[in-house]
PDB file of N, CA and C in Angstrom:
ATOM      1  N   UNK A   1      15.679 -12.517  -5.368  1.00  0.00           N
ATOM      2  CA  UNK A   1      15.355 -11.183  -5.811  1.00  0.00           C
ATOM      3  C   UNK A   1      16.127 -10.869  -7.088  1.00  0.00           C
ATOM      4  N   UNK A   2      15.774  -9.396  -7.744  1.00  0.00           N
ATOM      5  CA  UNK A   2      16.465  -9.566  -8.865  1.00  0.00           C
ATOM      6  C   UNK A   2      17.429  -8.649  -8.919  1.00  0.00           C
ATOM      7  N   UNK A   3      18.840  -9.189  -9.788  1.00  0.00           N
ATOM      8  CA  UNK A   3      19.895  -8.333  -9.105  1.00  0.00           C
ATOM      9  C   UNK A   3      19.790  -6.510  -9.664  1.00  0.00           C
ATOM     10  N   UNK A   4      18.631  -5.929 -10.211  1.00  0.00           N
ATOM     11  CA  UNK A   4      18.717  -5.012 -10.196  1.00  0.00           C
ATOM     12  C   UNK A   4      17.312  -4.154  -9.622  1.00  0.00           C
ATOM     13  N   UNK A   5      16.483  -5.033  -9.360  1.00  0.00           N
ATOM     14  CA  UNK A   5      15.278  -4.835  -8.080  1.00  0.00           C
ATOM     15  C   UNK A   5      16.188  -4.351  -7.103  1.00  0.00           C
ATOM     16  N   UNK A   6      14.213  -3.983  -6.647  1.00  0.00           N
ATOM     17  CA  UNK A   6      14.079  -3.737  -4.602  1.00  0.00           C
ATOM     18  C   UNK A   6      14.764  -4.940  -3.959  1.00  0.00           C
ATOM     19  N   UNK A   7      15.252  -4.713  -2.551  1.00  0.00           N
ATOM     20  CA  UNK A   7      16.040  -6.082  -2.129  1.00  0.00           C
ATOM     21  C   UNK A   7      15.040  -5.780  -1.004  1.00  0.00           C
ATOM     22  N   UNK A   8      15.207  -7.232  -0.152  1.00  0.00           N
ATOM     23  CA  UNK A   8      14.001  -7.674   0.422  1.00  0.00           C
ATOM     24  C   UNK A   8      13.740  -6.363   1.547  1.00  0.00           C
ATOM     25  N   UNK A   9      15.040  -5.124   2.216  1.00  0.00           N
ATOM     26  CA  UNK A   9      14.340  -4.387   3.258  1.00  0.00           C
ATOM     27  C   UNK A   9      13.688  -3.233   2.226  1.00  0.00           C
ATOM     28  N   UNK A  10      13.943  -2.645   1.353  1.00  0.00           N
ATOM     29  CA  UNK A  10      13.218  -1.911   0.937  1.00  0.00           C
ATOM     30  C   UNK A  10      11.685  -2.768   0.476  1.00  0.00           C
ATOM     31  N   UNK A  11      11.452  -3.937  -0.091  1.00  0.00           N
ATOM     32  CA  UNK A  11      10.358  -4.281   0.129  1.00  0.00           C
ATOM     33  C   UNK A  11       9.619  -4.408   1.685  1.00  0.00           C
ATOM     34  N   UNK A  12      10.118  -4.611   2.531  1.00  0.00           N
ATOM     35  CA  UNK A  12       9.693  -4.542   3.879  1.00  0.00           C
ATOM     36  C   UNK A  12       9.651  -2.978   3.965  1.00  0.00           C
ATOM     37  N   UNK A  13      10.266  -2.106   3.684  1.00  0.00           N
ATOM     38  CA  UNK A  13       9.874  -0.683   4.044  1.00  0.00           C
ATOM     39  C   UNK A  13       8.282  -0.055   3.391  1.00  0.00           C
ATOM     40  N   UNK A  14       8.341  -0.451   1.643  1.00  0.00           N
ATOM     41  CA  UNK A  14       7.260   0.247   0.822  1.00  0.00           C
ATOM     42  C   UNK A  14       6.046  -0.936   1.814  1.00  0.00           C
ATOM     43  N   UNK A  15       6.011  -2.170   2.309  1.00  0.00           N
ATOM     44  CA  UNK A  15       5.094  -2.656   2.613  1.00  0.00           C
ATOM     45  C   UNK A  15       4.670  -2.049   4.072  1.00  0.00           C
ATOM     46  N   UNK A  16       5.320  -1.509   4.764  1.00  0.00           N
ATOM     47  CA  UNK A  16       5.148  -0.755   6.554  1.00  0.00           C
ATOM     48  C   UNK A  16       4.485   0.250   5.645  1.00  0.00           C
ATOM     49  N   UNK A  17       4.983   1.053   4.480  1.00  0.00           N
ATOM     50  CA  UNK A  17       4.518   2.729   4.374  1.00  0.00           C
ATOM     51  C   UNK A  17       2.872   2.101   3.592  1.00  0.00           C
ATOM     52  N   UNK A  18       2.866   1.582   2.608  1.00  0.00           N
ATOM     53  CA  UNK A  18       1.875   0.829   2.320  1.00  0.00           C
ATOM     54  C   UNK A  18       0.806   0.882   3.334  1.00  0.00           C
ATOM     55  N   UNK A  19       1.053  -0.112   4.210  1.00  0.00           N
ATOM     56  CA  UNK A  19       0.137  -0.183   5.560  1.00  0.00           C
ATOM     57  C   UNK A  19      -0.219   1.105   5.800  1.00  0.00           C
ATOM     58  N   UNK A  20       0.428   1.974   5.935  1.00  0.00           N
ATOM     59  CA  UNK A  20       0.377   2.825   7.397  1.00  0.00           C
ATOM     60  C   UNK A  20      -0.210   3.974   6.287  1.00  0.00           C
ATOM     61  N   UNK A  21      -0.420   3.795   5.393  1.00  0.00           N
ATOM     62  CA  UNK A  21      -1.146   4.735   4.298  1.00  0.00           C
ATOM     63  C   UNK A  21      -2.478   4.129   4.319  1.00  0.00           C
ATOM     64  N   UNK A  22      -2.833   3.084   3.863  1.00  0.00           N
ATOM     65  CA  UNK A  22      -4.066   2.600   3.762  1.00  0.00           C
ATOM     66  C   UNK A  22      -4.828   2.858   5.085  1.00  0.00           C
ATOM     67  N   UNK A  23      -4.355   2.548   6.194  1.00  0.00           N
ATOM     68  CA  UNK A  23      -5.072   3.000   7.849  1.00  0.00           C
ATOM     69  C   UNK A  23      -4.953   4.179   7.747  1.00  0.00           C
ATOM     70  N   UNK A  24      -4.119   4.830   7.836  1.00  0.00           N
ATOM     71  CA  UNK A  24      -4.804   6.676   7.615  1.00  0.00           C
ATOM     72  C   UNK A  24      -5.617   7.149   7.112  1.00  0.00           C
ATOM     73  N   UNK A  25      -5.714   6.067   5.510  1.00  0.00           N
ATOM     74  CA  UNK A  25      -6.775   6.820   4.460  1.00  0.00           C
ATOM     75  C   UNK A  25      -8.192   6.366   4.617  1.00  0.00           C
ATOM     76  N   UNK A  26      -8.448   5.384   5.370  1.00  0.00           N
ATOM     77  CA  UNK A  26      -9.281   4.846   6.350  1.00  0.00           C
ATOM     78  C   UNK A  26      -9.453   5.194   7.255  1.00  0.00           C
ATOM     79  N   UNK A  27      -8.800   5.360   8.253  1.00  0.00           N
ATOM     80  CA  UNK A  27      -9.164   6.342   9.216  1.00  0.00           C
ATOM     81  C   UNK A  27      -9.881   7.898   9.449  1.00  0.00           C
ATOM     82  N   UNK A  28      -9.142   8.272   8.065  1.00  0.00           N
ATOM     83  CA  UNK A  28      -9.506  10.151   7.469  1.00  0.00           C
ATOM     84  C   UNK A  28     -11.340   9.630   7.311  1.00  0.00           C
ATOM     85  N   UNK A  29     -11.227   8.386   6.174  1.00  0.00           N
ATOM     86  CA  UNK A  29     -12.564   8.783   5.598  1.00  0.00           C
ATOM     87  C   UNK A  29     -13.720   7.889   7.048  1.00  0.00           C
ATOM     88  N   UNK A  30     -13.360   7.764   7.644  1.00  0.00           N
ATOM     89  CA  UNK A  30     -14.035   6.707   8.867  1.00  0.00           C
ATOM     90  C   UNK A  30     -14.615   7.850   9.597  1.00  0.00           C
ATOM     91  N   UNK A  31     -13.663   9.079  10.264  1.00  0.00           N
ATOM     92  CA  UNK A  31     -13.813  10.168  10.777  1.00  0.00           C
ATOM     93  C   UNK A  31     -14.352  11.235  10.181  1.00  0.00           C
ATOM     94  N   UNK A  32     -14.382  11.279   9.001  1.00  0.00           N
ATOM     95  CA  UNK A  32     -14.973  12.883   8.551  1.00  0.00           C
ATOM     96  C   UNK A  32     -15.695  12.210   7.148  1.00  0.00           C
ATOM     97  N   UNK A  33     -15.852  11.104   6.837  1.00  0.00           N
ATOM     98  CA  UNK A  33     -17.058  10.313   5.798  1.00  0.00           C
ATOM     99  C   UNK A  33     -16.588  11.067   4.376  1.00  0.00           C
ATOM    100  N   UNK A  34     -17.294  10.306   3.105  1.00  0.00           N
ATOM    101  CA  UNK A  34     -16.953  11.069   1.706  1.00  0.00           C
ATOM    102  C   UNK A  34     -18.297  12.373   1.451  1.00  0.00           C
ATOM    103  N   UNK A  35     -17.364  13.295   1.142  1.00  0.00           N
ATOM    104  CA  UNK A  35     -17.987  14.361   1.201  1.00  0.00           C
ATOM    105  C   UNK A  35     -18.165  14.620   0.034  1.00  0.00           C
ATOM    106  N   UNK A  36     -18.217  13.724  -1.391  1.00  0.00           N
ATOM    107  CA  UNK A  36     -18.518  13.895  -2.788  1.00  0.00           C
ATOM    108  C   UNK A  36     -17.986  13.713  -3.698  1.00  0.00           C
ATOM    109  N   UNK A  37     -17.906  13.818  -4.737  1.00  0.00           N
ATOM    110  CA  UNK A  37     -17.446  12.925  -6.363  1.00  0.00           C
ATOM    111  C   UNK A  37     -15.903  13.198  -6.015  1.00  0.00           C
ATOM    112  N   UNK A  38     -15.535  14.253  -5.933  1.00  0.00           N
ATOM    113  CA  UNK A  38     -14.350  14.105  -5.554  1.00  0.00           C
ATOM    114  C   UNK A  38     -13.456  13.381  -4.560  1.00  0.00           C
ATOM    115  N   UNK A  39     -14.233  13.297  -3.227  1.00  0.00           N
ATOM    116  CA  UNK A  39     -13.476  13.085  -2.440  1.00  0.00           C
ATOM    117  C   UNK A  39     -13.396  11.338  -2.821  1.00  0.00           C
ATOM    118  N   UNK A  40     -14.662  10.750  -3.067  1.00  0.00           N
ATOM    119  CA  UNK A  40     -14.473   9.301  -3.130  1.00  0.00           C
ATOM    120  C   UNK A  40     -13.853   8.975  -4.186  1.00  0.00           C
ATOM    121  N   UNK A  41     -13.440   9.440  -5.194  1.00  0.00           N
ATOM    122  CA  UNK A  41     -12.489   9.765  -6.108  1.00  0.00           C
ATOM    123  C   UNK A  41     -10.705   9.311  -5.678  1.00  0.00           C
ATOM    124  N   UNK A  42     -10.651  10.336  -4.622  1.00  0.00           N
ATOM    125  CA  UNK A  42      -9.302  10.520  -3.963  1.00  0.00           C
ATOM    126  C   UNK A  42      -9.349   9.528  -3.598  1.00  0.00           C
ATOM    127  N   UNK A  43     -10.509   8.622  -2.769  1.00  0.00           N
ATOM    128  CA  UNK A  43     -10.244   7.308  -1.756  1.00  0.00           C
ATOM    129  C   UNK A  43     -10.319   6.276  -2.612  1.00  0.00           C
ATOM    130  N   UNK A  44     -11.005   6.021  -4.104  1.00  0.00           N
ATOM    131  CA  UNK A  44     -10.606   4.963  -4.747  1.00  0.00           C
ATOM    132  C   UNK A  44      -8.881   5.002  -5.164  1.00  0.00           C
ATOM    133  N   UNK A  45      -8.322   5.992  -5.589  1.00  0.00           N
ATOM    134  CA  UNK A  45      -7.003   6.230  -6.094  1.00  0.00           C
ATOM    135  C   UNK A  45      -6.402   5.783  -4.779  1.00  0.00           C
ATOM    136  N   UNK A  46      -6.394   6.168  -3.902  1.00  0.00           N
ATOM    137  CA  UNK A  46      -5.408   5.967  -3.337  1.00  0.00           C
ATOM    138  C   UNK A  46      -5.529   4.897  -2.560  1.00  0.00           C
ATOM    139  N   UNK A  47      -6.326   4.107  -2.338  1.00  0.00           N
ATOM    140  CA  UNK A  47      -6.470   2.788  -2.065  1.00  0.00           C
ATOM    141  C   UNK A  47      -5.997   1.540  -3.143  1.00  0.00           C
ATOM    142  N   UNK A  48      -6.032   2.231  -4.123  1.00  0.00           N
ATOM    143  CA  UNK A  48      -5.848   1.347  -5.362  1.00  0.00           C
ATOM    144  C   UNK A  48      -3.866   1.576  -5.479  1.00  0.00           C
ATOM    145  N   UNK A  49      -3.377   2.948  -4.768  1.00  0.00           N
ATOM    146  CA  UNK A  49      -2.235   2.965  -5.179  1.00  0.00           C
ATOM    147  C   UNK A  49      -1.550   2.225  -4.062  1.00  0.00           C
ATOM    148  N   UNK A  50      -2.227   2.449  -2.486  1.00  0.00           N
ATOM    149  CA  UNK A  50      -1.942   2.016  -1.388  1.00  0.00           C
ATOM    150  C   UNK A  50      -1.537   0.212  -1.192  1.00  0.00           C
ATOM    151  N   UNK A  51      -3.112  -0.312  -1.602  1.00  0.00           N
ATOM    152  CA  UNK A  51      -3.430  -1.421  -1.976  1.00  0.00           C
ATOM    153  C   UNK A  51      -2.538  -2.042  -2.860  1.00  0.00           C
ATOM    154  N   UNK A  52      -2.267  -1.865  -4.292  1.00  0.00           N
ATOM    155  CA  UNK A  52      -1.922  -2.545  -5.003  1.00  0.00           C
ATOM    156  C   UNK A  52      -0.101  -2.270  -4.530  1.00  0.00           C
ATOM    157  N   UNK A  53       0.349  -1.287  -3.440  1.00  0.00           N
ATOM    158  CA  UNK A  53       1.873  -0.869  -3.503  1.00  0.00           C
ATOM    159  C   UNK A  53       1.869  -2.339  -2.373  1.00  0.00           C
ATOM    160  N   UNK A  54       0.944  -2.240  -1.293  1.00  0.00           N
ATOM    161  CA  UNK A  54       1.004  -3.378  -0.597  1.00  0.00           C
ATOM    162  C   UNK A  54       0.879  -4.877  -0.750  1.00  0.00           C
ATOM    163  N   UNK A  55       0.026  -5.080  -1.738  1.00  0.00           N
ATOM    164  CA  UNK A  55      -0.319  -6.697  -2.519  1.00  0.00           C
ATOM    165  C   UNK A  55       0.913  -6.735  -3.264  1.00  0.00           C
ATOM    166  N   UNK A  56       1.877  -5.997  -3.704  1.00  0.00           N
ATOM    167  CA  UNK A  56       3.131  -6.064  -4.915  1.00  0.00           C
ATOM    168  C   UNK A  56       3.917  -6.369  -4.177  1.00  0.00           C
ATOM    169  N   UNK A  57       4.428  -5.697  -3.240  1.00  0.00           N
ATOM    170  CA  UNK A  57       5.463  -6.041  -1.933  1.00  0.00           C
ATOM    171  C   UNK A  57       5.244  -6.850  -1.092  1.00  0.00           C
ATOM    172  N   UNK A  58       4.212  -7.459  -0.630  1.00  0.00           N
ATOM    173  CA  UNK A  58       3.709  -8.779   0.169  1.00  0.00           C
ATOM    174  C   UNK A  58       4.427  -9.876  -0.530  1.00  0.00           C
ATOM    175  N   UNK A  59       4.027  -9.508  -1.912  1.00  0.00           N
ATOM    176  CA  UNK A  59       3.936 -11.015  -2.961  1.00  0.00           C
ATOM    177  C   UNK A  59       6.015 -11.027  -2.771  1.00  0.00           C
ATOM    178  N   UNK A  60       6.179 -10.005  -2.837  1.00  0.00           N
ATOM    179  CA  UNK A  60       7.475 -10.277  -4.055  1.00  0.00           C
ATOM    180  C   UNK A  60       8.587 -11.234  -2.147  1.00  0.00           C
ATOM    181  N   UNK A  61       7.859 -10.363  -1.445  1.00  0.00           N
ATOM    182  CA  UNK A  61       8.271 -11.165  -0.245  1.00  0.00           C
ATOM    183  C   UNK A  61       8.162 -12.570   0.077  1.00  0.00           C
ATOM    184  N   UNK A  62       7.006 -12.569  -0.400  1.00  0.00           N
ATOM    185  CA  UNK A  62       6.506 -14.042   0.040  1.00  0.00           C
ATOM    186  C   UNK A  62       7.124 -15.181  -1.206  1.00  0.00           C
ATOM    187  N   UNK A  63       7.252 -14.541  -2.106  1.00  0.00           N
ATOM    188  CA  UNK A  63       7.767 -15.385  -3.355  1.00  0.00           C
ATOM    189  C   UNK A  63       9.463 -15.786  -3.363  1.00  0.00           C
ATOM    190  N   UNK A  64      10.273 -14.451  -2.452  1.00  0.00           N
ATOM    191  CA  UNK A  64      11.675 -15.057  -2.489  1.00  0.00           C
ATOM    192  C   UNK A  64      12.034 -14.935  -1.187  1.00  0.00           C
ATOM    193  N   UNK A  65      11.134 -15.567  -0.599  1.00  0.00           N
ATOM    194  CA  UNK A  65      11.747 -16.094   1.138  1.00  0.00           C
ATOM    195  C   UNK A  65      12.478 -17.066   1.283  1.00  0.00           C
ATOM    196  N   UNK A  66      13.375 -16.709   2.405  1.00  0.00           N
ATOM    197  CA  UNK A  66      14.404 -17.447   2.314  1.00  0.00           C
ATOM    198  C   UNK A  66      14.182 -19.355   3.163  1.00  0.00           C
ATOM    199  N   UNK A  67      14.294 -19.781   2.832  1.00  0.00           N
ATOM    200  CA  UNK A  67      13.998 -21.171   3.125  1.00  0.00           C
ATOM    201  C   UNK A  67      15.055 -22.206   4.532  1.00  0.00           C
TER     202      UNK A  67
END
């Protein structure tokens, strides 16, 4: 890791909140569907912020595991 980076539990934390954002925001729109320009709006953003917070923190995990 890098000595002035995230160290590996805060990457394990943003990757749990990550998760547990993307299933909510899935769940919201699963249960009550997109209700218009806006709302699918909100669900690209925040899938994209969800998503990409989770693919960043997966990686940086998987890249300096300990051996």
């Amino acid at each position: 890791m890098s000595r002035f980076g995230p160290g590996r539990g805060e990457h394990k934390l943003r990757l749990a909140i990550s998760l547990a954002g993307l299933t909510l925001l899935t769940l919201a729109y699963a249960r009550n569907g997109i209700g218009g320009i806006a709302s699918l709006e909100i669900a690209i953003i925040g899938a994209a912020f969800f998503g990409g917070s989770a693919l960043w923190s997966a990686w940086q995990l998987w890249k300096d595991r300990p051996e």
